[in-house]
Structures are given as structure tokens and as C-alpha cells.
N, C-alpha and C. Protein backbone atom coordinates (compact mmCIF):
# COMPACT_ATOMS: atom_id res chain seq x y z
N UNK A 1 -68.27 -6.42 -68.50
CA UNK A 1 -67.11 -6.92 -67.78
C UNK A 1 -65.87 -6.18 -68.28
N UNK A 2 -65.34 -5.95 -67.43
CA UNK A 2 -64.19 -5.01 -67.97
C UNK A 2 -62.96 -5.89 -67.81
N UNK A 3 -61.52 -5.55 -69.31
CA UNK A 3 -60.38 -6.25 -68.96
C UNK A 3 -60.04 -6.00 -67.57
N UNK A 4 -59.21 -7.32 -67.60
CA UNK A 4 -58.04 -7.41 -66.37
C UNK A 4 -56.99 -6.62 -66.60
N UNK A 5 -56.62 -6.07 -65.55
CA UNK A 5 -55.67 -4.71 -65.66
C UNK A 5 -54.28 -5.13 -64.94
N UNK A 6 -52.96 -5.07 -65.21
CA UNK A 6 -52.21 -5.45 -64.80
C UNK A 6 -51.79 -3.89 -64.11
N UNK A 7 -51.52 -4.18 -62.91
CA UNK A 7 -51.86 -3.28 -61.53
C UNK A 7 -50.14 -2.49 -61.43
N UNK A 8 -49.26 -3.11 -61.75
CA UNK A 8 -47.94 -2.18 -61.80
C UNK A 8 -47.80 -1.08 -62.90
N UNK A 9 -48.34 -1.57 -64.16
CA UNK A 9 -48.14 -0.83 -65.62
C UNK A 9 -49.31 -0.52 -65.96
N UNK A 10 -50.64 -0.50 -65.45
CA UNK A 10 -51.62 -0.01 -65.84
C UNK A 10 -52.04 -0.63 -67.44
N UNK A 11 -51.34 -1.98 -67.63
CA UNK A 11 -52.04 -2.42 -69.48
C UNK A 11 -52.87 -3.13 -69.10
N UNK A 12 -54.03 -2.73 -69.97
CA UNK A 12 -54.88 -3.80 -69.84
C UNK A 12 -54.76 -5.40 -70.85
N UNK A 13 -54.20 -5.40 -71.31
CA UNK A 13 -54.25 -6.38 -72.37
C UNK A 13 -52.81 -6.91 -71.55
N UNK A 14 -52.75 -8.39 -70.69
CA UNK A 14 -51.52 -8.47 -70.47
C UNK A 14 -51.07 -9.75 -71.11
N UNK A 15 -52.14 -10.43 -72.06
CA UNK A 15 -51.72 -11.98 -72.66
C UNK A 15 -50.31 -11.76 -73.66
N UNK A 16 -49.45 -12.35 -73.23
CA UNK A 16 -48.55 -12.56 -74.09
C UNK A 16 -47.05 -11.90 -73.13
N UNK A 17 -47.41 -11.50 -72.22
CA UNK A 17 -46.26 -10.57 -71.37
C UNK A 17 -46.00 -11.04 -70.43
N UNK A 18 -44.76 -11.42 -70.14
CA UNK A 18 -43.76 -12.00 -69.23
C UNK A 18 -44.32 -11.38 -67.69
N UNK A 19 -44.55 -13.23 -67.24
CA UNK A 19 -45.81 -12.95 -65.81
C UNK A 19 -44.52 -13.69 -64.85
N UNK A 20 -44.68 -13.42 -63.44
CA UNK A 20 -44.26 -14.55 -62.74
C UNK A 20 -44.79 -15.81 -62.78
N UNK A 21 -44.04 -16.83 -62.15
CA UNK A 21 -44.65 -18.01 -61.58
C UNK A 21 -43.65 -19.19 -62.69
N UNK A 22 -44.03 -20.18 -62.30
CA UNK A 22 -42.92 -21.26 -62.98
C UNK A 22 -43.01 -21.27 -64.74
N UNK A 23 -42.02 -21.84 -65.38
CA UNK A 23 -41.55 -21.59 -66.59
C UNK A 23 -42.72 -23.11 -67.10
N UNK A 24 -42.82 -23.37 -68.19
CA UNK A 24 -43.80 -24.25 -68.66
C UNK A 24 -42.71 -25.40 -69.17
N UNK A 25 -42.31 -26.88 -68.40
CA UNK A 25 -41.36 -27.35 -68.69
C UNK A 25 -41.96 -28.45 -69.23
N UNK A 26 -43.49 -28.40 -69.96
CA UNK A 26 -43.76 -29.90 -70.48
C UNK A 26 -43.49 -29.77 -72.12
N UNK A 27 -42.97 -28.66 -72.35
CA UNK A 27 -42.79 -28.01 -74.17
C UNK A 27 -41.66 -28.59 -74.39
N UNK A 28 -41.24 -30.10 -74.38
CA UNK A 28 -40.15 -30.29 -75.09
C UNK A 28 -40.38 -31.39 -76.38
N UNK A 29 -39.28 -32.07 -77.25
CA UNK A 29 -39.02 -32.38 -78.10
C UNK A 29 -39.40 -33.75 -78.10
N UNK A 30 -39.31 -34.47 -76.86
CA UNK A 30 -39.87 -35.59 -76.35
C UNK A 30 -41.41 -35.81 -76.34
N UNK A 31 -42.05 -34.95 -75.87
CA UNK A 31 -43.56 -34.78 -75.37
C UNK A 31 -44.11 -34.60 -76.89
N UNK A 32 -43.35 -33.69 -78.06
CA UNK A 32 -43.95 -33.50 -79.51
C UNK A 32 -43.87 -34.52 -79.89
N UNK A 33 -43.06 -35.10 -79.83
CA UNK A 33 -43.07 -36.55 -80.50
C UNK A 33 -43.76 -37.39 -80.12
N UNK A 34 -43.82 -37.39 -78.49
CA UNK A 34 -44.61 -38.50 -78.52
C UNK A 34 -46.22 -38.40 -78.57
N UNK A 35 -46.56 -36.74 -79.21
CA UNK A 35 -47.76 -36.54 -79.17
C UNK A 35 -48.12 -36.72 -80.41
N UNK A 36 -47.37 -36.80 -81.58
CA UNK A 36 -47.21 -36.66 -82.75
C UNK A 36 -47.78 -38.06 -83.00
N UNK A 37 -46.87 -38.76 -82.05
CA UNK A 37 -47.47 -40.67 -82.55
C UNK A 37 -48.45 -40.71 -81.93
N UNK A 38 -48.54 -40.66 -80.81
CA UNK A 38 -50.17 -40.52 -80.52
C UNK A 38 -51.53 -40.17 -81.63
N UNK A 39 -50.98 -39.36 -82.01
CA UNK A 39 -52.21 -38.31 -82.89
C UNK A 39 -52.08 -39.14 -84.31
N UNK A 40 -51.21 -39.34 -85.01
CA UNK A 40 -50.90 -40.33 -85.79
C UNK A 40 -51.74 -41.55 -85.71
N UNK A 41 -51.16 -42.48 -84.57
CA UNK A 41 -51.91 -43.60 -84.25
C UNK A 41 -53.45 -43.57 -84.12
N UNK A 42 -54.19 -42.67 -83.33
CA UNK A 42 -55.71 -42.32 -83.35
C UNK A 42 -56.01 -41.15 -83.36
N UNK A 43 -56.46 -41.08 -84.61
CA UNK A 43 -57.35 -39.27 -84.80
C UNK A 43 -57.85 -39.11 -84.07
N UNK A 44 -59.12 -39.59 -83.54
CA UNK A 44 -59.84 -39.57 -82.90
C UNK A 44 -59.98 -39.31 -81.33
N UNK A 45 -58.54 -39.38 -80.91
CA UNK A 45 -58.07 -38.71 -79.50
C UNK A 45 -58.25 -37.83 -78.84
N UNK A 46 -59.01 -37.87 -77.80
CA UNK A 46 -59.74 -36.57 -77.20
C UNK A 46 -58.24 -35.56 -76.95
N UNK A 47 -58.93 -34.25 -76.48
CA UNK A 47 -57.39 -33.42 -75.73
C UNK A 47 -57.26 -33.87 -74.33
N UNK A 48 -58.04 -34.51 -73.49
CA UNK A 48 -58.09 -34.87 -72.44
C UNK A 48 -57.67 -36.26 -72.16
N UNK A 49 -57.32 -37.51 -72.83
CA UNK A 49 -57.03 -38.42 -73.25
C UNK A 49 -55.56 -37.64 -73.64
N UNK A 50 -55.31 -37.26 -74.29
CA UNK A 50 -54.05 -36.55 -74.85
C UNK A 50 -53.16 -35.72 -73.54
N UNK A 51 -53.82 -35.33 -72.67
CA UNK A 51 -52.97 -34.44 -71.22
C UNK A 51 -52.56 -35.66 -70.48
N UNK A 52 -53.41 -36.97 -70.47
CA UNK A 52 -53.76 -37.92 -69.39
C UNK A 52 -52.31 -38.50 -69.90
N UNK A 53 -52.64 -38.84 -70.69
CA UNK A 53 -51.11 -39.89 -71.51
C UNK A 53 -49.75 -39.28 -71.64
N UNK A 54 -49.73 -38.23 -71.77
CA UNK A 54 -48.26 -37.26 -71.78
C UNK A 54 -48.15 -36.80 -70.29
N UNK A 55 -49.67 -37.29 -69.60
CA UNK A 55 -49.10 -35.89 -68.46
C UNK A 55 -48.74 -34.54 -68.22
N UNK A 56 -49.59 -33.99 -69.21
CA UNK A 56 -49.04 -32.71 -69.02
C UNK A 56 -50.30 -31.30 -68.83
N UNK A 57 -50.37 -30.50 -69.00
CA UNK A 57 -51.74 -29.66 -68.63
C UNK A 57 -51.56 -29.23 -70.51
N UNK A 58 -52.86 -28.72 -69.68
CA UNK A 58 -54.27 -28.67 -71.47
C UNK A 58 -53.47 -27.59 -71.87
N UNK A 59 -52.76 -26.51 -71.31
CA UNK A 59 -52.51 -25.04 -72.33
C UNK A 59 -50.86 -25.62 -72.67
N UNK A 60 -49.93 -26.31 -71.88
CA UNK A 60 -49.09 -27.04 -72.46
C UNK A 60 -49.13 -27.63 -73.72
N UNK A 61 -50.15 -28.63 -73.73
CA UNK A 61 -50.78 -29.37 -74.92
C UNK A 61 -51.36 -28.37 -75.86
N UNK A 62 -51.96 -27.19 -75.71
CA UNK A 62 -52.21 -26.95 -76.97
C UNK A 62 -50.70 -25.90 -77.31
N UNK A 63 -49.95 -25.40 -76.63
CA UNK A 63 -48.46 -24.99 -77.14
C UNK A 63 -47.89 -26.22 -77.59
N UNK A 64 -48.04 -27.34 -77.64
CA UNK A 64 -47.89 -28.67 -78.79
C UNK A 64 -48.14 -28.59 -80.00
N UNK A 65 -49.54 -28.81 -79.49
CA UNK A 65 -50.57 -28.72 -80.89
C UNK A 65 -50.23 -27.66 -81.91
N UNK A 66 -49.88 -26.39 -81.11
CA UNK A 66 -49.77 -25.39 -82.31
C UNK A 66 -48.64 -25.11 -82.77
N UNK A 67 -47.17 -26.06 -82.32
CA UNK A 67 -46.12 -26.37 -82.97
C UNK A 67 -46.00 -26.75 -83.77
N UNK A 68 -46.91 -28.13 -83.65
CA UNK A 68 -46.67 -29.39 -84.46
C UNK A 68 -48.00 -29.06 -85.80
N UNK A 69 -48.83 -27.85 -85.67
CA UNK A 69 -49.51 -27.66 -86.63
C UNK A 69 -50.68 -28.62 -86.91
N UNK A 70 -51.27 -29.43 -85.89
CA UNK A 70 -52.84 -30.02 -85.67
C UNK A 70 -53.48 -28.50 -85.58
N UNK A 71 -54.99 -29.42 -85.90
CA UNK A 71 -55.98 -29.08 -85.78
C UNK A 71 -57.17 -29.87 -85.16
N UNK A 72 -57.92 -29.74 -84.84
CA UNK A 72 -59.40 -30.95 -85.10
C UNK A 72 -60.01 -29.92 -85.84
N UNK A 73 -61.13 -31.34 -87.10
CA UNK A 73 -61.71 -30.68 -87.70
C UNK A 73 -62.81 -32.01 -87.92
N UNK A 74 -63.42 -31.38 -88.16
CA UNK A 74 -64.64 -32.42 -88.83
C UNK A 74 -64.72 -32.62 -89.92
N UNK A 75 -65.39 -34.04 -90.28
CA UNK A 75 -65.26 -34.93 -91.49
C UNK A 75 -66.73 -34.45 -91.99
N UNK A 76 -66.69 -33.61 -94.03
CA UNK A 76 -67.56 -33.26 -94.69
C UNK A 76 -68.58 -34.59 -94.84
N UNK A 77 -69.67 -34.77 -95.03
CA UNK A 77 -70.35 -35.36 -94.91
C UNK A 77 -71.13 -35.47 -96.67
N UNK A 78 -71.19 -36.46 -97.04
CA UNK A 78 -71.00 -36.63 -98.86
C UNK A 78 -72.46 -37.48 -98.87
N UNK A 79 -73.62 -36.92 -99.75
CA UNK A 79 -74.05 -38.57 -99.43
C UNK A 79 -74.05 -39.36 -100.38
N UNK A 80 -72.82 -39.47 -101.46
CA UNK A 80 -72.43 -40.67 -102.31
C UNK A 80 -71.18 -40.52 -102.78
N UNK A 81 -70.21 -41.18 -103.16
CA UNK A 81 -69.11 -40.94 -103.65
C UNK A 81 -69.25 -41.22 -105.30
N UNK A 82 -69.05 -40.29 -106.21
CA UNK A 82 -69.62 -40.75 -107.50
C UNK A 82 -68.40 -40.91 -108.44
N UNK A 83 -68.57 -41.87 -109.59
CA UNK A 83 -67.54 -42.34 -110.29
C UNK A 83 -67.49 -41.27 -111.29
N UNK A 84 -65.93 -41.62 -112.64
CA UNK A 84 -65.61 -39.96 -113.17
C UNK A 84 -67.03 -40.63 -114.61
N UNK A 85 -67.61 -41.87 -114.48
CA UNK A 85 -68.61 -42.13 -115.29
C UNK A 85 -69.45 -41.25 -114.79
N UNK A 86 -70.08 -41.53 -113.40
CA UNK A 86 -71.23 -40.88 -112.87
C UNK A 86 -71.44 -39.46 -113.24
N UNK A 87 -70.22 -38.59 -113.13
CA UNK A 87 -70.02 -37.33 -113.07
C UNK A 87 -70.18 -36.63 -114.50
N UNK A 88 -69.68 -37.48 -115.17
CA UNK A 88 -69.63 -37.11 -117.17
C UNK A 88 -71.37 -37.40 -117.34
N UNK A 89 -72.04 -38.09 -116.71
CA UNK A 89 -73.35 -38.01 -117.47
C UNK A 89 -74.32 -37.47 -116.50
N UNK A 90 -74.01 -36.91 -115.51
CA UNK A 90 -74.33 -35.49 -115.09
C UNK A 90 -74.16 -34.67 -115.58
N UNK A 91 -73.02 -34.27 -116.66
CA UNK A 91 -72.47 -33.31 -116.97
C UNK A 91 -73.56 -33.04 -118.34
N UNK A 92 -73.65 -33.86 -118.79
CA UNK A 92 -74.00 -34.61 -120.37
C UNK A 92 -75.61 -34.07 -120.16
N UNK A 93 -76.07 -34.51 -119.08
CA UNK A 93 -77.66 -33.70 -119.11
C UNK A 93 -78.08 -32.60 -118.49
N UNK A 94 -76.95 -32.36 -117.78
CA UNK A 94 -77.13 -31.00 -117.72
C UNK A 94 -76.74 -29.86 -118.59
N UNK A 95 -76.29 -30.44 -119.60
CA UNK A 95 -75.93 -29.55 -121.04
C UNK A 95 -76.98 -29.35 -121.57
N UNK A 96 -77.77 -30.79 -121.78
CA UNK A 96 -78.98 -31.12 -122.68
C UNK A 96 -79.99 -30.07 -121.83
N UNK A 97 -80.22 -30.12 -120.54
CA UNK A 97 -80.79 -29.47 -120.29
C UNK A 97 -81.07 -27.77 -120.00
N UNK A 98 -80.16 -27.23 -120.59
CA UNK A 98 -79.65 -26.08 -120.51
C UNK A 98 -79.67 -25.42 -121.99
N UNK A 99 -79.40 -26.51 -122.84
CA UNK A 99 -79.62 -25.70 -124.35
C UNK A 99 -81.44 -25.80 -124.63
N UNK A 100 -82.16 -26.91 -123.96
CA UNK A 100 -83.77 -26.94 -124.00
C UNK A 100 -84.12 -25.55 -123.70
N UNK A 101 -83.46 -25.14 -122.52
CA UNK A 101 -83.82 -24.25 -121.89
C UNK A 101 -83.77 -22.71 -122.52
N UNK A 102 -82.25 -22.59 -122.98
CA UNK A 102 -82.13 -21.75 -124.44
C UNK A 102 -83.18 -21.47 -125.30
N UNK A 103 -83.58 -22.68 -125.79
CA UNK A 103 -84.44 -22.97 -126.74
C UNK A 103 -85.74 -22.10 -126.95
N UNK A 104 -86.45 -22.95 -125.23
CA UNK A 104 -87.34 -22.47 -124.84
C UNK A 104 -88.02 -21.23 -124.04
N UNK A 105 -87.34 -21.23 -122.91
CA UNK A 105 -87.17 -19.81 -122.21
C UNK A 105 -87.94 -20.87 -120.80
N UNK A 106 -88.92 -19.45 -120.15
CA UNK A 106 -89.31 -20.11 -119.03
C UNK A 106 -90.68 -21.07 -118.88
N UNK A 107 -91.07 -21.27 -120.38
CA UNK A 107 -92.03 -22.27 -120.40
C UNK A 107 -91.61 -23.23 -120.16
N UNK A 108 -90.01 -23.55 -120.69
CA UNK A 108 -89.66 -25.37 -120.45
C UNK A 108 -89.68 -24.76 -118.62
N UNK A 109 -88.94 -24.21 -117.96
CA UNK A 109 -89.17 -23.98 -116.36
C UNK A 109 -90.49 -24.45 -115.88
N UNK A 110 -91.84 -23.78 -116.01
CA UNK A 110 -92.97 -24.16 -116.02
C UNK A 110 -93.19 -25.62 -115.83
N UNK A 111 -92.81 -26.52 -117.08
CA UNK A 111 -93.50 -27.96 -117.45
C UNK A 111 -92.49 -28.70 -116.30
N UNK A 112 -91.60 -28.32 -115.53
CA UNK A 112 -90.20 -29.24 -114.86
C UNK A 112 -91.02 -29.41 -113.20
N UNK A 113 -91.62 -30.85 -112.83
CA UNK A 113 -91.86 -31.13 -111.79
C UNK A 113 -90.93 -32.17 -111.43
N UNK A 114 -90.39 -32.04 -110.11
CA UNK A 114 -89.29 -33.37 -109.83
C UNK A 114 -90.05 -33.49 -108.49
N UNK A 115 -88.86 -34.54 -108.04
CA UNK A 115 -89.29 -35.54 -106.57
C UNK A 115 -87.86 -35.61 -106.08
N UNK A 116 -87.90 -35.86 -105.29
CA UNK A 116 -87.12 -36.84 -104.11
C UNK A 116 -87.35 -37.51 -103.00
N UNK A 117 -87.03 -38.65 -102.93
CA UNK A 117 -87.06 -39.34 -101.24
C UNK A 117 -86.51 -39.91 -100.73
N UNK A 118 -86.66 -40.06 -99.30
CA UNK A 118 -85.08 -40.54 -98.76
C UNK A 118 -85.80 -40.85 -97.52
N UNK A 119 -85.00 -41.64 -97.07
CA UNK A 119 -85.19 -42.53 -95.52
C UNK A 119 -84.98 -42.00 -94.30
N UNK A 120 -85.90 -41.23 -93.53
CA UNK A 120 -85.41 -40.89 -92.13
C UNK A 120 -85.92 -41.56 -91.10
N UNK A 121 -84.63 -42.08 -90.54
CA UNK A 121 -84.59 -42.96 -89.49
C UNK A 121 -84.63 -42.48 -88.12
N UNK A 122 -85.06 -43.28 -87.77
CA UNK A 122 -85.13 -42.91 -86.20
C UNK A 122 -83.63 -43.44 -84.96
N UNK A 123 -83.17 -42.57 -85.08
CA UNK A 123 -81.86 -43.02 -84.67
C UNK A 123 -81.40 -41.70 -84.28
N UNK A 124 -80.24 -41.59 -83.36
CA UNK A 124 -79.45 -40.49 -82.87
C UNK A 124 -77.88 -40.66 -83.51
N UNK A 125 -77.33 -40.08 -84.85
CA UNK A 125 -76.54 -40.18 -85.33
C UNK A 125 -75.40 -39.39 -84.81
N UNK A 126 -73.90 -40.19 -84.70
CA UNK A 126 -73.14 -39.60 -84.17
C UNK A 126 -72.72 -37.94 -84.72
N UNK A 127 -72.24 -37.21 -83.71
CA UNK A 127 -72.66 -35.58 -84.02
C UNK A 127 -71.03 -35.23 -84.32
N UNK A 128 -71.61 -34.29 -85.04
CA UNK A 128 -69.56 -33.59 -85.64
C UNK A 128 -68.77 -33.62 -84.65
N UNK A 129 -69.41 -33.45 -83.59
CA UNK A 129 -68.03 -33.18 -82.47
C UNK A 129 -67.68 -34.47 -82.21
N UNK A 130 -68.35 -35.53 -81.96
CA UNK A 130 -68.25 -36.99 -81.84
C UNK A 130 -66.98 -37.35 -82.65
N UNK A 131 -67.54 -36.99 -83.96
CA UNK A 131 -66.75 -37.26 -85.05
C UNK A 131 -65.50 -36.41 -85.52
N UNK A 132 -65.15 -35.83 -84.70
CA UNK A 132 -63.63 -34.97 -85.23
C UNK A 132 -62.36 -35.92 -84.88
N UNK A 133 -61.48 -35.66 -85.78
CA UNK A 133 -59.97 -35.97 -85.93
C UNK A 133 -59.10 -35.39 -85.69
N UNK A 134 -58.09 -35.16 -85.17
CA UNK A 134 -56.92 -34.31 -85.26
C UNK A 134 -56.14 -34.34 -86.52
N UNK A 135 -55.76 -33.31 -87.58
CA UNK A 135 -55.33 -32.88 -88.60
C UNK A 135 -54.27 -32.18 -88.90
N UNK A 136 -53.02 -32.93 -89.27
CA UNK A 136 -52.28 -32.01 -89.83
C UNK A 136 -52.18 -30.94 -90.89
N UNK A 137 -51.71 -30.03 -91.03
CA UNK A 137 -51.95 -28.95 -91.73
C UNK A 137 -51.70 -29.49 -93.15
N UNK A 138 -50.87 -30.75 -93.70
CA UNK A 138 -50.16 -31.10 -94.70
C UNK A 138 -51.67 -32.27 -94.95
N UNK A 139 -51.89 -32.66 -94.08
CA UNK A 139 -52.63 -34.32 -94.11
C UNK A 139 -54.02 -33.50 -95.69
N UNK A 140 -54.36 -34.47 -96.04
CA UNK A 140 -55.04 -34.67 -97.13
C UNK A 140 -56.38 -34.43 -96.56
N UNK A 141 -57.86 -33.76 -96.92
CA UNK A 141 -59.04 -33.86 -95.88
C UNK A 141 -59.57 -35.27 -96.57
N UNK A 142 -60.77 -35.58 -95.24
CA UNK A 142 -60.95 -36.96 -95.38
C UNK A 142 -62.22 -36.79 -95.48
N UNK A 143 -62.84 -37.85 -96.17
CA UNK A 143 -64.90 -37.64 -96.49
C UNK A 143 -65.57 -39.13 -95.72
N UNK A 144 -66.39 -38.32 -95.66
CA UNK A 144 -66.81 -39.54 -94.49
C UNK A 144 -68.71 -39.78 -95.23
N UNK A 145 -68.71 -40.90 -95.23
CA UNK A 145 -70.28 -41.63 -95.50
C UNK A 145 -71.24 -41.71 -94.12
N UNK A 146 -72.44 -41.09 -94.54
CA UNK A 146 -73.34 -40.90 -93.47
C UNK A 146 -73.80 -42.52 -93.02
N UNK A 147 -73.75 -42.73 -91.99
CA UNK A 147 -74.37 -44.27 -91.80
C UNK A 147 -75.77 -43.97 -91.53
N UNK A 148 -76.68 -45.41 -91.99
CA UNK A 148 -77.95 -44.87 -92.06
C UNK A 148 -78.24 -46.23 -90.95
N UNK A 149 -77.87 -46.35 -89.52
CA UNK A 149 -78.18 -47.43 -89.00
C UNK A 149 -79.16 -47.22 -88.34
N UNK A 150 -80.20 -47.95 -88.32
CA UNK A 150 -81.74 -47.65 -87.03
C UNK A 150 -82.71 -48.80 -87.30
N UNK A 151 -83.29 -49.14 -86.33
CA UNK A 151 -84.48 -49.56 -86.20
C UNK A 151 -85.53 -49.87 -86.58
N UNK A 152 -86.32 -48.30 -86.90
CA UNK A 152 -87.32 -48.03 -87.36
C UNK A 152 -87.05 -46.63 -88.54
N UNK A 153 -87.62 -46.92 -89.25
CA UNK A 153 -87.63 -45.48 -90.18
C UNK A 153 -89.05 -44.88 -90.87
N UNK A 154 -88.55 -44.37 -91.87
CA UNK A 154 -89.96 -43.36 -92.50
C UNK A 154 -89.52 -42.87 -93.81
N UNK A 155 -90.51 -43.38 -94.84
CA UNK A 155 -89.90 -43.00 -96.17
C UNK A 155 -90.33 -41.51 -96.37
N UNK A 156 -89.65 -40.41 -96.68
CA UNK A 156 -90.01 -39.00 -96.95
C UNK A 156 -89.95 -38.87 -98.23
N UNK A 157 -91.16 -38.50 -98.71
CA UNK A 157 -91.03 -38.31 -100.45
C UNK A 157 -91.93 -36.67 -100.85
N UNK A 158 -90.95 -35.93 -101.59
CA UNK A 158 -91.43 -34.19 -101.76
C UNK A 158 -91.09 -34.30 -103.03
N UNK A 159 -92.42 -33.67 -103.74
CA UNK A 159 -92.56 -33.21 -104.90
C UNK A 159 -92.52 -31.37 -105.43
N UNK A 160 -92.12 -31.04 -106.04
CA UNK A 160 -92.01 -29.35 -106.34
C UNK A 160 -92.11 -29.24 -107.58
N UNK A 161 -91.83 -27.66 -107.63
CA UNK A 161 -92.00 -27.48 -109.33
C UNK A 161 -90.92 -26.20 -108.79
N UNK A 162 -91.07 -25.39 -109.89
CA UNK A 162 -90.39 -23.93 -109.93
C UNK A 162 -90.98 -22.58 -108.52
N UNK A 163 -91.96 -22.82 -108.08
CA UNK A 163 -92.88 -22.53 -107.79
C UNK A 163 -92.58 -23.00 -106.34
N UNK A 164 -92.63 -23.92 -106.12
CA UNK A 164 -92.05 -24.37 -104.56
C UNK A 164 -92.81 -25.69 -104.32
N UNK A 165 -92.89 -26.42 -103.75
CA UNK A 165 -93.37 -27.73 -102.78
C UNK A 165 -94.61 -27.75 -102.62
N UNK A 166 -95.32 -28.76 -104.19
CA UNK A 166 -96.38 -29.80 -104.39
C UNK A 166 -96.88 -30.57 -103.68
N UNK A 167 -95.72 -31.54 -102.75
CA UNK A 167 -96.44 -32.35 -102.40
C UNK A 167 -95.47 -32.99 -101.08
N UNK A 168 -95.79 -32.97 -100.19
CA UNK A 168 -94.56 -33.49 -99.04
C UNK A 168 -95.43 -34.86 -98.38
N UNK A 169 -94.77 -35.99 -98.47
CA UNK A 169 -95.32 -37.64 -98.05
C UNK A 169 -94.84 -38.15 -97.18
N UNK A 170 -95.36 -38.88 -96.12
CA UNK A 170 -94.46 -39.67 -95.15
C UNK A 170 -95.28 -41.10 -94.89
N UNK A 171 -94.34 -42.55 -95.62
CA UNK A 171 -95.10 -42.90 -95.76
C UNK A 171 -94.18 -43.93 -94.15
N UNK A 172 -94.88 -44.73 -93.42
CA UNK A 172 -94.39 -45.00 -92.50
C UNK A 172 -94.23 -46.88 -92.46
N UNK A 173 -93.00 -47.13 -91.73
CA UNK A 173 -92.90 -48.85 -91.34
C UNK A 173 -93.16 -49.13 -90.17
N UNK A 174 -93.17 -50.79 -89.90
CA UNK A 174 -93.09 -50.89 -88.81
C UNK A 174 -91.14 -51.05 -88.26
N UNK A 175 -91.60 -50.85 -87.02
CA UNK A 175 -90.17 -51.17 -86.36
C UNK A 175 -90.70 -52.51 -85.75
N UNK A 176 -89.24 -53.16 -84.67
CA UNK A 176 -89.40 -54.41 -84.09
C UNK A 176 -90.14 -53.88 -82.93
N UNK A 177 -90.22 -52.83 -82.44
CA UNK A 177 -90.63 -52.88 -81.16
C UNK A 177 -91.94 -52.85 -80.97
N UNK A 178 -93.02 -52.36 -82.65
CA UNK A 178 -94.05 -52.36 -83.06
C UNK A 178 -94.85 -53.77 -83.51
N UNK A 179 -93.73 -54.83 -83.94
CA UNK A 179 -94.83 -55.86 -83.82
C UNK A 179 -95.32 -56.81 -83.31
């Protein structure tokens, strides 16, 4: 596909260069503000919800947006918030475990089998885009906790070593619709 060519001056690149047709009169001081409280009041405000309420068109609104220095962005997804206790005795064995390691070399590596397991549910969890906010450039970022709401689930439990993945388990429940 080839650029659009502006047909008097032969440029192809004409974004940003004084076009005919009416002047853009929804860019005022009134409309920032009152988009400002808007966005303020609910993050969560679509841009279309946002044209509807000011009245004004979407490339208006985002010559707003990029005044007033929003963004949307999505909320990092944590899956625990840990205390400065929690964190110090993380810290504390992972020292311990690091001078063993000194010690030993890659035999202590060798003898180290772990696990984990965790609950996957059967559920359709709301998706990043669902979940975006509008963000000021100043605003603080925000962490958000995965909700684990559903029905029915499935305990997943994987075992490894250095070596890679021992043992992968699924052990299963019932749901309500199962009994």
C-alpha cells in the first residue's frame, strides 16, 4: 500500500500539515476539566463513554488526553502482597542457601527437588483490557490481586529438580453442576 500523497505539493507524509476543513473547537479548557473529573471520578471509563459524555469526537478526546497527560494502562498482576517480615526471611534463606551452595558446588544443585501447586479454576477471568484505568503521568501505579472466583476447579501440583519436570498432577473436584 503506498502513502497518501498530497496532490498540490507532491509530500507524501501530510500528518501534521495545515489541511482544509473546520478548525477542532471541542479543545477547550472547559471540556479538560471536565474530562479530568471524569477520569478522576472512574478509571475505569471507556474512551467511548468519555466522547458520549463531553460530546465530542474520539481524535478531539485523545488531543485531551494527551494534554492532560493520561494514559490507560493495565494493572500488574502480584500473586501476594508480602510483609517487610515476609521479605527479610526470604532474604535470610536465600543467603543460607547460597553460601551451602559455595560450600558445595553442584552436588548441593543435584540433591534440590521442589514442588508447587496451585488452583486452576474453571472460570473466564476478567482480561487486561477489561481491566485498564486511565493514568496520570504523576498518579502512583496501582497492583491489583488476581481473584480466584469459580465454580469448579483443579488442584495442579509439579514437581522438578535442576534437570526439569518430575512430576506434573491434576488432581480433580467436584463442581455443583456435577453432583
Amino acid at each position: 500500500m503506498t502513502p497518501c500523497k498530497n496532490v498540490r505539493t507532491g509530500d507524501s507524509d501530510v500528518k501534521g500539515k495545515p489541511h482544509s476543513g473546520r478548525p477542532c473547537i471541542a479543545v477547550t479548557p472547559l471540556n479538560e476539566e471536565r474530562l479530568n473529573q471524569l477520569i478522576r471520578t472512574n478509571r475505569r471509563i471507556t474512551t467511548r463513554e468519555l466522547c458520549t459524555e463531553l460530546n465530542i469526537g474520539f481524535f478531539a478526546l485523545e488531543t485531551i488526553v494527551a494534554t492532560l497527560e493520561y494514559r490507560k494502562v493495565c494493572t500488574r498482576w502480584v500473586p501476594q502482597m508480602l510483609t517487610q517480615e515476609h521479605k527479610e526471611h526470604r532474604m535470610q534463606v536465600c543467603r543460607d542457601l547460597l553460601n551451602q551452595y559455595e560450600a558445595e558446588g553442584d552436588s548441593f544443585l543435584d540433591r534440590i527437588t521442589t514442588s508447587d501447586e496451585m488452583w486452576c479454576h474453571h472460570y473466564e477471568p476478567e482480561s487486561k483490557r477489561q481491566s485498564m484505568k486511565w493514568r496520570h503521568v504523576e498518579s502512583p501505579s496501582k497492583k491489583k490481586f488476581k481473584m480466584l472466583l469459580s465454580v469448579g476447579k483443579v488442584m495442579c501440583t509439579v514437581f522438578w529438580d535442576r534437570k526439569g519436570v518430575i512430576l506434573l498432577d491434576f488432581l480433580g473436584t467436584r463442581t455443583n453442576h456435577q453432583l
